[in-house]
Protein backbone atom coordinates (compact mmCIF):
# COMPACT_ATOMS: atom_id res chain seq x y z
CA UNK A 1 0.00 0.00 0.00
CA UNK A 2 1.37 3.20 -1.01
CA UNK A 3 0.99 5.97 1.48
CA UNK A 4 2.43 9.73 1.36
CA UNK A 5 5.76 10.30 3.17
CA UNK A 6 4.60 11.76 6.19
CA UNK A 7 2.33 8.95 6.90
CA UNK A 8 5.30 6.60 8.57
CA UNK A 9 5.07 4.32 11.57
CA UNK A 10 6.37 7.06 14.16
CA UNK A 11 3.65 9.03 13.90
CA UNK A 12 0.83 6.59 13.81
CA UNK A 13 1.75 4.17 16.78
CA UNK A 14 -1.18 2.72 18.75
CA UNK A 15 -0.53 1.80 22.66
CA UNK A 16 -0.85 -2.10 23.78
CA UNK A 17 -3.97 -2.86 24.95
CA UNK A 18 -3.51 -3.92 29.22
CA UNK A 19 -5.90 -6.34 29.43
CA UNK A 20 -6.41 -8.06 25.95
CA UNK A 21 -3.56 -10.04 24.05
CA UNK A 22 -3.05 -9.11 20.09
CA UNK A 23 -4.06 -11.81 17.74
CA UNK A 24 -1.67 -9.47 15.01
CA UNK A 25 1.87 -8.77 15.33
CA UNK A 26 1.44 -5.10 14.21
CA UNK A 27 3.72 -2.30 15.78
CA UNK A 28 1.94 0.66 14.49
CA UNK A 29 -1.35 1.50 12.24
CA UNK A 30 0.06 0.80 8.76
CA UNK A 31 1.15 -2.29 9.99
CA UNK A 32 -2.35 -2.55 11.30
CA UNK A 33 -4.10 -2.02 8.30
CA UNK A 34 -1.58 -3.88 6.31
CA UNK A 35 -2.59 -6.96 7.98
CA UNK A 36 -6.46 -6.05 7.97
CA UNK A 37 -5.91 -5.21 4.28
CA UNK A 38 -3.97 -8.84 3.03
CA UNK A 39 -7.37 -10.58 4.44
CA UNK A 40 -8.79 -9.70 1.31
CA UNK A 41 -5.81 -10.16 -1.16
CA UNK A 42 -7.76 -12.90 -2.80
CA UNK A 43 -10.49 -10.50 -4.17
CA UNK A 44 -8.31 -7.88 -6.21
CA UNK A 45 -11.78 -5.68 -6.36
CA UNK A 46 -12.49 -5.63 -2.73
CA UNK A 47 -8.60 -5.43 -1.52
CA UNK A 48 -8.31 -2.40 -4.12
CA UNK A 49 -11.11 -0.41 -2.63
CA UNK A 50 -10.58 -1.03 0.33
CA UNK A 51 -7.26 -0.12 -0.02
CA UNK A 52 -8.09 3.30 -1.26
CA UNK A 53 -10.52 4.26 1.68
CA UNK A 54 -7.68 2.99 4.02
CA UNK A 55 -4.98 5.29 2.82
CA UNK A 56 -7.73 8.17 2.27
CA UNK A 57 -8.75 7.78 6.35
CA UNK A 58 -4.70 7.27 7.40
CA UNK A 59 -3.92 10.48 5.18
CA UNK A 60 -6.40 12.63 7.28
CA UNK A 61 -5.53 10.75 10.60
CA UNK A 62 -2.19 11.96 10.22
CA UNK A 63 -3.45 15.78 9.35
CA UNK A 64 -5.66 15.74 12.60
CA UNK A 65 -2.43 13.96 14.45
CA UNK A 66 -4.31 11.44 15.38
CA UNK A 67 -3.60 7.61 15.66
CA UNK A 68 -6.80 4.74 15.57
CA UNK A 69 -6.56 4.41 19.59
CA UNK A 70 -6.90 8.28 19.98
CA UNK A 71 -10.42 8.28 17.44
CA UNK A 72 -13.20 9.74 19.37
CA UNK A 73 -16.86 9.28 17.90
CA UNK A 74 -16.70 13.36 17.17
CA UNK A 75 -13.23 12.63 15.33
CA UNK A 76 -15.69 10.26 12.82
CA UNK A 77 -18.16 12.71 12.68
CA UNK A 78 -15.45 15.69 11.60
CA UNK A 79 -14.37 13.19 8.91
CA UNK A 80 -17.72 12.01 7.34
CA UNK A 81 -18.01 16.38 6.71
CA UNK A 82 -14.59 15.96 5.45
CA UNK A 83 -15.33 13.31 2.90
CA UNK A 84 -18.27 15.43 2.00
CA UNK A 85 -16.32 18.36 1.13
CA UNK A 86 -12.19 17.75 1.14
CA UNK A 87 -10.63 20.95 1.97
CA UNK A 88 -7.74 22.46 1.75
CA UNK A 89 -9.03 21.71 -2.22
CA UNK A 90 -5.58 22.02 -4.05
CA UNK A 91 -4.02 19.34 -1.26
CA UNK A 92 -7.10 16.83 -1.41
CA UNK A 93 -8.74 16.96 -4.71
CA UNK A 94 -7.47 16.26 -8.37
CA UNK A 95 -7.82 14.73 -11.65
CA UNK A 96 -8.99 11.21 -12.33
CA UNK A 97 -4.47 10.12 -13.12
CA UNK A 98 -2.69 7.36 -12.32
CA UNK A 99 -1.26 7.09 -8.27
CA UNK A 100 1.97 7.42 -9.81
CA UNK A 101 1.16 10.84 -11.55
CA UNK A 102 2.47 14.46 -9.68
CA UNK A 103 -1.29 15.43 -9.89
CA UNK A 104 -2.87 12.35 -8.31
CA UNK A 105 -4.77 13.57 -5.41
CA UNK A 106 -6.68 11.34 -2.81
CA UNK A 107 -10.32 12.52 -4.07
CA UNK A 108 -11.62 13.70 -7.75
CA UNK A 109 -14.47 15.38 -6.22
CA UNK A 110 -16.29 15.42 -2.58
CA UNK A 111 -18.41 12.12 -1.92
CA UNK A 112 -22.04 11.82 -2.63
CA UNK A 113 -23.64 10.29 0.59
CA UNK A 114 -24.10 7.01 -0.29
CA UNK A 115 -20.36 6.93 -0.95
CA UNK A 116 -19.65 8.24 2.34
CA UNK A 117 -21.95 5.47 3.88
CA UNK A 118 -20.35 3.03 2.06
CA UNK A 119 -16.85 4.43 3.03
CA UNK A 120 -17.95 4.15 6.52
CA UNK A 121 -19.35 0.82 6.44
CA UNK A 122 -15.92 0.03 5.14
CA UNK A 123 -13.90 1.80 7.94
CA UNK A 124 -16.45 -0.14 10.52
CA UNK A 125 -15.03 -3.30 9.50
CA UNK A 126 -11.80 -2.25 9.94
CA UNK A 127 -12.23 -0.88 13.38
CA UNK A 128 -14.40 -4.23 14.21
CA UNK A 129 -11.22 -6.57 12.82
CA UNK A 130 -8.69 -4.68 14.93
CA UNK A 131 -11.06 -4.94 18.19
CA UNK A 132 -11.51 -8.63 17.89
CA UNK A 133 -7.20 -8.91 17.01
CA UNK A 134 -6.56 -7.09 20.51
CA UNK A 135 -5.08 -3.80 19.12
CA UNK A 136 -7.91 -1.18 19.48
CA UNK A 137 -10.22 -1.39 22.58
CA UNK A 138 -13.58 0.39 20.78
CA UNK A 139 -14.93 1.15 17.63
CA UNK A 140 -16.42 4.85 17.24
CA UNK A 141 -18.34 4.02 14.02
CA UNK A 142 -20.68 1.39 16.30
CA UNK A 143 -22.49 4.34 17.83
CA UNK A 144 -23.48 5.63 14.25
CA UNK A 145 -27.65 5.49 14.46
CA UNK A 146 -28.23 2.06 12.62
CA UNK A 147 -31.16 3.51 10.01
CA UNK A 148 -28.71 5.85 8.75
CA UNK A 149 -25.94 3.33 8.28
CA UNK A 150 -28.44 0.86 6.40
CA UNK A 151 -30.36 3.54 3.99
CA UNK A 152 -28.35 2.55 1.29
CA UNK A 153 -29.30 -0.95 0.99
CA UNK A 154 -32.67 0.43 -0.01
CA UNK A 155 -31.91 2.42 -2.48
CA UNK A 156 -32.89 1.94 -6.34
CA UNK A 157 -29.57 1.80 -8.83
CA UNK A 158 -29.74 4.76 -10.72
CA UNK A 159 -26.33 5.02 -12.17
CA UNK A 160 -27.06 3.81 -15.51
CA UNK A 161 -27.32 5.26 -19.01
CA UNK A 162 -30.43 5.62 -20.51
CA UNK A 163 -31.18 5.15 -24.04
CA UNK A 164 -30.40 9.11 -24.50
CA UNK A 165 -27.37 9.18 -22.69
CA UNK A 166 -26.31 5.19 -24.54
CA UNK A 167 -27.07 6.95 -28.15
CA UNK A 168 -25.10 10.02 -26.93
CA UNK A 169 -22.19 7.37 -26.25
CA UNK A 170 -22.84 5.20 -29.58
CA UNK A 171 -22.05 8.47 -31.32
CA UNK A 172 -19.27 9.57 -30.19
CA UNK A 173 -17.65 6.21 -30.18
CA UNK A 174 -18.40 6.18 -33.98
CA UNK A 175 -16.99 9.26 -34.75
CA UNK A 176 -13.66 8.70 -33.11
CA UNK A 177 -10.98 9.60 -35.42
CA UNK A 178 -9.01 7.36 -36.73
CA UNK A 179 -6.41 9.71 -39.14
CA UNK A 180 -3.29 8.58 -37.37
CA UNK A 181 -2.44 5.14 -36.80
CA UNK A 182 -2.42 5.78 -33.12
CA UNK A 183 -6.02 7.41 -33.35
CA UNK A 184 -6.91 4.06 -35.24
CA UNK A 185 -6.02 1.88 -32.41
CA UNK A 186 -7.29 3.84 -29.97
CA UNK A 187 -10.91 4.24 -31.59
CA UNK A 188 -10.92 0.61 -32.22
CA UNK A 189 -9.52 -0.63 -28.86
CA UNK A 190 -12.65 1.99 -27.33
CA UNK A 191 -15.38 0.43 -29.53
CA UNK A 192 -14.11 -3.24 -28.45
CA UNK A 193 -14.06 -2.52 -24.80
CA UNK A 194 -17.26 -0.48 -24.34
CA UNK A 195 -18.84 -3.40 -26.51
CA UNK A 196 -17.43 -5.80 -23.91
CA UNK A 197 -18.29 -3.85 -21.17
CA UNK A 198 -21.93 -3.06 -22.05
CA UNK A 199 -22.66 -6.43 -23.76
CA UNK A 200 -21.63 -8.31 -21.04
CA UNK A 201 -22.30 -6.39 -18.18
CA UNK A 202 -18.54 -7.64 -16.55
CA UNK A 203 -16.89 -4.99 -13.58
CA UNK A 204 -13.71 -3.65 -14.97
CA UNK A 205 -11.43 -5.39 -12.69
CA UNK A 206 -12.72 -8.20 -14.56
CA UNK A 207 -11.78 -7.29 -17.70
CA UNK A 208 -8.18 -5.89 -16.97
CA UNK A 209 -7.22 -9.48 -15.46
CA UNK A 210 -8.94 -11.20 -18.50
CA UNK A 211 -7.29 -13.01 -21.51
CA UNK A 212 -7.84 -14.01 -24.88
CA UNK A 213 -8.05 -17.82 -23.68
CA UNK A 214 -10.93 -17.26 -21.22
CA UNK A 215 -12.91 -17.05 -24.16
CA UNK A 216 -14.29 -20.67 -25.25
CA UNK A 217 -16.70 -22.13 -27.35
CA UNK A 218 -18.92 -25.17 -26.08
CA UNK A 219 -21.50 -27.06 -28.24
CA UNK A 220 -21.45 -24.59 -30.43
CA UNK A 221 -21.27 -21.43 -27.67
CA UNK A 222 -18.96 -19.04 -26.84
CA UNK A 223 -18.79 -18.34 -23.22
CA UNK A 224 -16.63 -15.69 -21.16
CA UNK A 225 -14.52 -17.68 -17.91
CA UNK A 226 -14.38 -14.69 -15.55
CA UNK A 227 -12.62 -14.45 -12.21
CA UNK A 228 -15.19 -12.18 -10.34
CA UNK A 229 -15.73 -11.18 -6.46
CA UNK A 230 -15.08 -13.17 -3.88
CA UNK A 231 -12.42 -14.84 -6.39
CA UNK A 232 -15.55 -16.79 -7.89
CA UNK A 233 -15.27 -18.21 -11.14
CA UNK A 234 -18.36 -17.59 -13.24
CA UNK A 235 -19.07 -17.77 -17.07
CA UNK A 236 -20.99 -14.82 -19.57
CA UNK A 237 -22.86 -16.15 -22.50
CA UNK A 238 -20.89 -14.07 -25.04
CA UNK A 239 -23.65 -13.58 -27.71
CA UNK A 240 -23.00 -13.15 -31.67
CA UNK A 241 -23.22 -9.15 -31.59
CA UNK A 242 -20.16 -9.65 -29.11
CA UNK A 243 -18.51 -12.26 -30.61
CA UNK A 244 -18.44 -10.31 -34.26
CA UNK A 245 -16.73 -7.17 -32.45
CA UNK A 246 -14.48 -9.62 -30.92
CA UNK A 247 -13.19 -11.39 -34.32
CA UNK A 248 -13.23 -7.60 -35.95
CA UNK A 249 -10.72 -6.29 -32.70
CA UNK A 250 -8.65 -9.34 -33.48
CA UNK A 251 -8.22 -9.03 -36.86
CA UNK A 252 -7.41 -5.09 -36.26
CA UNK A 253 -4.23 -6.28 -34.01
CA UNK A 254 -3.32 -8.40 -36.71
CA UNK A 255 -4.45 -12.10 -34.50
CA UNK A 256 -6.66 -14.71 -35.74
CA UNK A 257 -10.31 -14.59 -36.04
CA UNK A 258 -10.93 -16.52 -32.86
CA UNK A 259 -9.07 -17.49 -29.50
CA UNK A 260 -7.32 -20.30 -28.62
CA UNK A 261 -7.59 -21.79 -24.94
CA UNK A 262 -4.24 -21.14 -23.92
CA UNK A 263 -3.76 -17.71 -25.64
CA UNK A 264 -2.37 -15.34 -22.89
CA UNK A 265 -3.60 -12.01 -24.79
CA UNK A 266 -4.99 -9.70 -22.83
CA UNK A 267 -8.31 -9.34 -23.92
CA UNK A 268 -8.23 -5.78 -23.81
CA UNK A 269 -4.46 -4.20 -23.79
CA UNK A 270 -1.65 -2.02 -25.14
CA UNK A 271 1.13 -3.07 -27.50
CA UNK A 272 4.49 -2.03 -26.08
CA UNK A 273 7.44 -0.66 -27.14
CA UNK A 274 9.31 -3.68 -27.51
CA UNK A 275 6.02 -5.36 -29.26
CA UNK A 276 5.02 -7.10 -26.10
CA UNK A 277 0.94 -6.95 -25.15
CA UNK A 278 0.35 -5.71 -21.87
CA UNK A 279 -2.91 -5.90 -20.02
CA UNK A 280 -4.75 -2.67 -19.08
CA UNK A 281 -5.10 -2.42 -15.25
CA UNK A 282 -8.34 -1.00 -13.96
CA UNK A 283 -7.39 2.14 -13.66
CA UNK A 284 -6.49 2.60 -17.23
CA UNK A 285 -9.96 1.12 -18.04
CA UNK A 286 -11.45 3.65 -15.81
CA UNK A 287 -9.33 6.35 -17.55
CA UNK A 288 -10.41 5.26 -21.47
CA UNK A 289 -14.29 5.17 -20.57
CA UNK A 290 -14.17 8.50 -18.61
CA UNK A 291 -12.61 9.96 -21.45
CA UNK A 292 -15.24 8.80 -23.73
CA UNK A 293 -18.23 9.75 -21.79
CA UNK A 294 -16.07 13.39 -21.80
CA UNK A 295 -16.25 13.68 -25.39
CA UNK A 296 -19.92 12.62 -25.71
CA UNK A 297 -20.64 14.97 -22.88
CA UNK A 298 -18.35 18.16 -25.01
CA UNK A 299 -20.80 16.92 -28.01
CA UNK A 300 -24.28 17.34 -26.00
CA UNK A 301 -22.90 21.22 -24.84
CA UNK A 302 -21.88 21.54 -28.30
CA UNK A 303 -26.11 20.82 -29.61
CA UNK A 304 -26.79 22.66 -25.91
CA UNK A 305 -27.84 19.34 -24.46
CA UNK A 306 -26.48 20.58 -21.10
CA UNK A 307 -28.79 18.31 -18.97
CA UNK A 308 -27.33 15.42 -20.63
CA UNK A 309 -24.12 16.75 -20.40
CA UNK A 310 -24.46 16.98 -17.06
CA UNK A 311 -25.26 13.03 -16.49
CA UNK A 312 -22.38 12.36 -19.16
CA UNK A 313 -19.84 13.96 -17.00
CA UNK A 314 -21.10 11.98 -13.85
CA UNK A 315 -21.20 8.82 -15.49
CA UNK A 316 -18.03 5.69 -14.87
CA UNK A 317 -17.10 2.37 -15.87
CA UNK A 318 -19.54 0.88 -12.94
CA UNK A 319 -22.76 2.75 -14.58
CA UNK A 320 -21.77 0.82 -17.66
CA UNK A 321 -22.84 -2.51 -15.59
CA UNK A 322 -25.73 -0.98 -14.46
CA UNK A 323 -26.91 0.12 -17.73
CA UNK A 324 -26.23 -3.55 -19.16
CA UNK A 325 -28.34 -4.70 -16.88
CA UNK A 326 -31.19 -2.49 -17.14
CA UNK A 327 -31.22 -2.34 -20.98
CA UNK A 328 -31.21 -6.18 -20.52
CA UNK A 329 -34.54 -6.23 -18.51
CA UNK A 330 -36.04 -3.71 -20.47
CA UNK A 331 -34.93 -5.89 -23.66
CA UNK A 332 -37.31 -8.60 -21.96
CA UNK A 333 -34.30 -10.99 -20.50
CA UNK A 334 -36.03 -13.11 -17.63
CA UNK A 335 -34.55 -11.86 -14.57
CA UNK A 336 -33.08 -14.58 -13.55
CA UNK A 337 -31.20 -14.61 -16.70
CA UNK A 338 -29.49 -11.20 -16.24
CA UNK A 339 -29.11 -12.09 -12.56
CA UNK A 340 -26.90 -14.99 -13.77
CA UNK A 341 -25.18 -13.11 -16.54
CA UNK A 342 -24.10 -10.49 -13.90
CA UNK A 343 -23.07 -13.61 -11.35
CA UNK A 344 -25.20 -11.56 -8.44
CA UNK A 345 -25.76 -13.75 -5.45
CA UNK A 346 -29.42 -12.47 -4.64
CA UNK A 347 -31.57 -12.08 -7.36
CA UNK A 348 -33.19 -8.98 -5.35
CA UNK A 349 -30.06 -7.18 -6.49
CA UNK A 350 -31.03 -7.51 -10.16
CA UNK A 351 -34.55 -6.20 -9.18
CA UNK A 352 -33.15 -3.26 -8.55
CA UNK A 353 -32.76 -2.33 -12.28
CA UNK A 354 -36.44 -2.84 -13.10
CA UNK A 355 -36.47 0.90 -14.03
CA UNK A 356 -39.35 0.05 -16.15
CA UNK A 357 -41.64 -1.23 -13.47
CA UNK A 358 -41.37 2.42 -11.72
CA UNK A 359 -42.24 3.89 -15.23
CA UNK A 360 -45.47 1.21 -15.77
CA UNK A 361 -46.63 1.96 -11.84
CA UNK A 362 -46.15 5.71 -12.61
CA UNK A 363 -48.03 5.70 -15.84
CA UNK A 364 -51.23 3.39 -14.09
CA UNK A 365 -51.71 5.51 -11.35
CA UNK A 366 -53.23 8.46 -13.73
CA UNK A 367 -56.26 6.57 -14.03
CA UNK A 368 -57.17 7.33 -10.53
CA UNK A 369 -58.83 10.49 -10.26
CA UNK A 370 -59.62 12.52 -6.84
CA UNK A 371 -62.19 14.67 -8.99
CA UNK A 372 -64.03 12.76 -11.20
CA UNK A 373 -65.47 14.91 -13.23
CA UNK A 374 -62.21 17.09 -14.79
């Protein structure tokens, strides 16, 4: 875990419980949250976000001078305001770069609230794992009222692109120029992996550990072998839409029409210098669709769309799952077929992108009248 150079283990040291033996052989709270952290190296997605609220919460710990023993329940308090709005801006806030870049800050914008629940729910299980390990004795986020904590599992999904805001992106995906050889591969490397995306409704960490030989044909089929949360293994029907913008990506990087079981090309990557394929991690994915949903949103301001501008700019890689599912249901896919395509463990989940079923309720209740006679 990478962490900024003021964060370091003399300024974040935690006393020894009296009464309570450790379970963990941590020194300090990065070793802390180290440990907490590798419990969840076997689910790249999980371990990577909660990575990033980790260093986020250290980061500020070590503004306020504060270690995880010292956390009062007011100290959580101050820093669910602080996730709301990250001030001083210029230290806290940048563009959407790679960790690596000079720009990279820890936000690209303040939290909405459901990502500041879910940041705390996160944080919560932290504070709960280093309780029950003997190295904190009390978790401030357990006094947080319990109907505020669970509001978000109520909520209806949506972060998805409607058939507007989908055209908006068809269009500007088609008119990607292609003059330089480099604008070539990019365009068609962008039409392949928002086809994969959307088609398929996969998560991008997904996709940037994928390879050409997860892709197999059975009976006649061609299935997707996916890696997904939880490390599960779970296959997506790849249908023929999919499988035609597969074989004309191929044939663009010069490889044969289909895949071959063992063929360790990344399914979506860059060519190297040295002529070497490299996979795209999911932060470059992240980077190439927010760019794209950019340029369609430039294109709405342009024919003074702003409004779907607006939803353009506010759009990730995630809404492109959500919008795969939705268009699915609305395409008349039995639920339990998109529940299975997207490998959800509840099929309740998927009922959450029945968009349409708020539209039909919406649209019957005009028939009932208060006075009759207008």
């Amino acid at each position: 875990m990478s962490l900024l150079p003021s964060l370091t283990p003399a300024n974040t040291l935690a006393p020894l419980p009296h009464d309570q033996p450790r379970l963990i052989t941590a020194e300090n709270d990065i070793d802390a949250v180290l440990t907490w952290l590798r419990e969840y190296e076997d689910s790249p997605h999980t371990f990577a976000s909660y990575r990033k609220e980790a260093e986020r919460f250290l980061m500020w710990m070590t503004e306020q001078q504060r270690t995880l023993s010292q956390l009062s329940r007011n100290d959580l308090m101050d820093f669910e305001r602080f996730l709301a709005n990250p001030q001083p801006a210029e230290r806290w806030i940048g563009p959407a770069v790679a960790r690596h870049h000079p720009n990279w800050r820890p936000f690209t914008k303040p939290l909405q609230p459901s990502s500041i629940q879910q940041t705390l729910v996160i944080l919560s299980g932290l504070f709960r794992y280093l309780n029950e390990a003997g190295y904190l004795q009390g978790n401030p986020l357990a006094l947080a009222r319990r109907g505020k904590r669970t509001a978000k599992k109520i909520q209806t999904v949506e972060r998805y692109l409607d058939q507007e805001l989908w055209q908006a992106v068809l269009e500007t995906l088609a008119d990607l120029p292609q003059d330089t050889a480099k604008q070539k591969a990019h365009a068609i490397r962008a039409n392949w992996l928002f086809s994969l995306l959307y088609l398929t409704g996969a998560r991008r960490s997904e996709v940037a550990d994928a390879v050409m030989g997860d892709i197999f044909v059975r009976r006649g089929q061609w299935w997707w072998r996916v890696i997904g949360k939880g490390n599960k293994e779970g296959e997506i029907p790849i249908n023929d839409e999919l499988l035609q913008q597969l074989v004309r990506y191929r044939s663009a990087i010069g490889l044969t029409a289909y895949p071959h079981p063992r063929e360790n090309i990344p399914l979506v990557g860059r060519l190297s210098d040295k002529g070497q394929w490299n996979c795209l991690s999911s932060k470059s994915i992240y980077l190439i669709t927010k760019s794209i949903f950019e340029q369609a949103a430039q294109r709405a301001e342009q024919q003074q769309q702003f409004d779907i501008a607006f939803r353009l700019r506010t759009a990730s890689t995630h809404w492109l799952r959500h919008t795969s599912a939705s268009h699915q249901l609305e395409a008349g896919i039995p639920l339990l077929v998109v529940s299975q395509n997207l490998r959800h463990g509840n099929i309740e989940t998927t009922r959450r992108y029945l968009h349409t079923d708020h539209e039909t309720r919406h649209q019957a209740s005009q028939a009932l009248r208060f006075n009759k006679e207008k």
